[in-house]
Protein backbone atom coordinates (compact mmCIF):
# COMPACT_ATOMS: atom_id res chain seq x y z
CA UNK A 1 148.29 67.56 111.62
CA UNK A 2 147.84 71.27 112.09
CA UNK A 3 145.28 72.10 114.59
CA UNK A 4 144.12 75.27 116.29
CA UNK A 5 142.24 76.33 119.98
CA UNK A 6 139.08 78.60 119.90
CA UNK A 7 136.90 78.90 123.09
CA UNK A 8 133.50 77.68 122.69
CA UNK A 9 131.06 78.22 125.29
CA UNK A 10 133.62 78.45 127.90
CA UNK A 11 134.82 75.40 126.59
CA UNK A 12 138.81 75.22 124.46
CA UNK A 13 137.99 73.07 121.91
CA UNK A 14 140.85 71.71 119.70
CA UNK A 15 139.96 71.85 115.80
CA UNK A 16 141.47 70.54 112.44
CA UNK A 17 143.16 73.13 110.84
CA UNK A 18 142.27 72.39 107.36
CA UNK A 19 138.71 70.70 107.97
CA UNK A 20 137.35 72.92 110.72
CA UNK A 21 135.91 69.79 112.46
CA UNK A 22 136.32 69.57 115.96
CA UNK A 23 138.85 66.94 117.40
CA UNK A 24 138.18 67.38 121.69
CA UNK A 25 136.88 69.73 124.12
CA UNK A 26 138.58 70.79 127.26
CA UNK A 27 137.57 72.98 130.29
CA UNK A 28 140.80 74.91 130.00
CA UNK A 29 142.81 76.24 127.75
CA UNK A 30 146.40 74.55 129.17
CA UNK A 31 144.63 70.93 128.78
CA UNK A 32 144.14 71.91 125.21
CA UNK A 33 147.40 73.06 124.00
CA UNK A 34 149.07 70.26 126.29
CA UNK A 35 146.70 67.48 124.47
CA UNK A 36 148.05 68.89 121.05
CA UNK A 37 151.53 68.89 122.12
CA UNK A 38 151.00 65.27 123.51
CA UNK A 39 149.47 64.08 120.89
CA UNK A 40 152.13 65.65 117.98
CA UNK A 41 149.51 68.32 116.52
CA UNK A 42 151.20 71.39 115.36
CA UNK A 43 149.57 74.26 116.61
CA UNK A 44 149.69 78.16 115.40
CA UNK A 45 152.31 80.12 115.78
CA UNK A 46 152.20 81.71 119.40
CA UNK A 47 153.25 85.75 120.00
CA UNK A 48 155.33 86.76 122.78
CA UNK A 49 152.19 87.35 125.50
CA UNK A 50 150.52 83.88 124.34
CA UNK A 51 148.25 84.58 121.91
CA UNK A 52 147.76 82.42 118.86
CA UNK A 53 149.14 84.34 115.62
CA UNK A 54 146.37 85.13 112.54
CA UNK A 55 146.11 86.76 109.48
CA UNK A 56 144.27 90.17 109.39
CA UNK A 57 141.22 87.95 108.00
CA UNK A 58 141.36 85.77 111.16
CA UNK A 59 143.55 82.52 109.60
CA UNK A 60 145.49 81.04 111.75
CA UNK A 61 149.34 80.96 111.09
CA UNK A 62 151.89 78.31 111.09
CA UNK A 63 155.82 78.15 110.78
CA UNK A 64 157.17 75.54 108.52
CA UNK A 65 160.83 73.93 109.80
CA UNK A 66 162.26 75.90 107.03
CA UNK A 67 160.81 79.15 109.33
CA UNK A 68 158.56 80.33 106.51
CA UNK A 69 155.05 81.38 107.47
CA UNK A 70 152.23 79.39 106.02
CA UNK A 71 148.44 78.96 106.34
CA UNK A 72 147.17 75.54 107.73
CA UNK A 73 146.74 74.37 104.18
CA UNK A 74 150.59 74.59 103.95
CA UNK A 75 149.90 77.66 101.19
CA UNK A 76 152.97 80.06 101.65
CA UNK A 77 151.73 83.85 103.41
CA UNK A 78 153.68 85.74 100.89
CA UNK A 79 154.97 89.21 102.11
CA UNK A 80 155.47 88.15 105.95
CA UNK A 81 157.94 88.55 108.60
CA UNK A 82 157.48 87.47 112.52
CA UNK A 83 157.14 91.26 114.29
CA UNK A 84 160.57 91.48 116.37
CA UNK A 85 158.46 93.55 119.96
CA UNK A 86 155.42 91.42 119.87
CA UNK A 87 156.16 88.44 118.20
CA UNK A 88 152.80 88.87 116.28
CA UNK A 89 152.99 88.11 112.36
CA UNK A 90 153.61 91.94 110.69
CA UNK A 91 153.10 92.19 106.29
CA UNK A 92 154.81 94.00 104.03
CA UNK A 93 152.85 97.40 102.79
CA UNK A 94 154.03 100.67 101.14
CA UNK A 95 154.26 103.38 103.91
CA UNK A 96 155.11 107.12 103.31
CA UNK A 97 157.73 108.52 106.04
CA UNK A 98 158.13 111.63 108.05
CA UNK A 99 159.96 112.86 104.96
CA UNK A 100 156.88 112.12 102.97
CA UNK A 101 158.83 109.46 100.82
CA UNK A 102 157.23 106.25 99.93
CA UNK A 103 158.89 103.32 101.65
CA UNK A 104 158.38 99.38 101.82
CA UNK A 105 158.00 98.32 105.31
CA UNK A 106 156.53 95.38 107.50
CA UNK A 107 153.55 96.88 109.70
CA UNK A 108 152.83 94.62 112.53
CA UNK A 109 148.77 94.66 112.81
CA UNK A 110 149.15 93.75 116.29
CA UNK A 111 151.47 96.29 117.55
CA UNK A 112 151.67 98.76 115.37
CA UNK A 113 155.52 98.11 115.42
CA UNK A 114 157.48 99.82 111.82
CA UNK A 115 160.35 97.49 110.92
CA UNK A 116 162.62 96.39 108.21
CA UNK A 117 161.57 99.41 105.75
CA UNK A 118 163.92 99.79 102.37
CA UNK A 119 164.77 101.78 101.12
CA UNK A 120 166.77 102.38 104.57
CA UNK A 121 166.66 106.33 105.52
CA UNK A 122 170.17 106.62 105.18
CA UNK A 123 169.46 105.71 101.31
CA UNK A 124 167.23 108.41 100.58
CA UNK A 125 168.58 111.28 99.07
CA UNK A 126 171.97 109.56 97.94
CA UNK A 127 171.47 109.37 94.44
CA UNK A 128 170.64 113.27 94.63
């Protein structure tokens, strides 16, 4: 079962992923994520410092064991790729460069980090 943490009241409460009920309440956040681990719950993908990975809408994120990024429903985020300096989950979106040419790149939201961008700068301008 997929499962996330949110702090309630000062309180980590572990919740169904997919139902949004709440499953147990902790003091801390450490008894949390070490119930869920104890108790086989897959939780949200974690970034680099920690933090538990969302969508820009605030969904939480999961990695399948085929490392594809999906919501807790299982539903494939289309257009993803895990941001290399943060760790944070960065989406594809059309940028325009320093050249002012359009270019598809992942944007981490979290960061701010530019990465994996095609066509690659050493492209542009070859057919010319």
């Amino acid at each position: 079962m997929r499962v996330y943490i949110k702090e309630v009241e000062g309180k980590a409460v572990v919740y169904n992923a997919v139902s949004n009920e709440p499953i147990k309440e902790f003091d801390d956040i450490s008894d949390a994520v070490k119930y869920a681990v104890d108790h086989n719950y897959e939780l949200p993908i974690r970034a680099f410092d920690g933090e538990f990975v969302t969508d820009k809408e605030g969904n939480f994120l999961y990695m399948d064991d085929k490392k594809l990024i999906e919501y807790a429903d299982g539903t494939l985020v289309q257009g993803a790729k895990i941001c290399p300096k943060c760790g944070w989950v960065a989406f594809g979106e059309e940028i325009v460069d320093e050249d002012k040419e359009p270019r598809e790149c992942y944007v981490c939201p979290h960061c701010g980090n530019v990465f994996d961008c095609t066509p690659d700068i050493e492209e542009i301008g070859e057919a010319d």
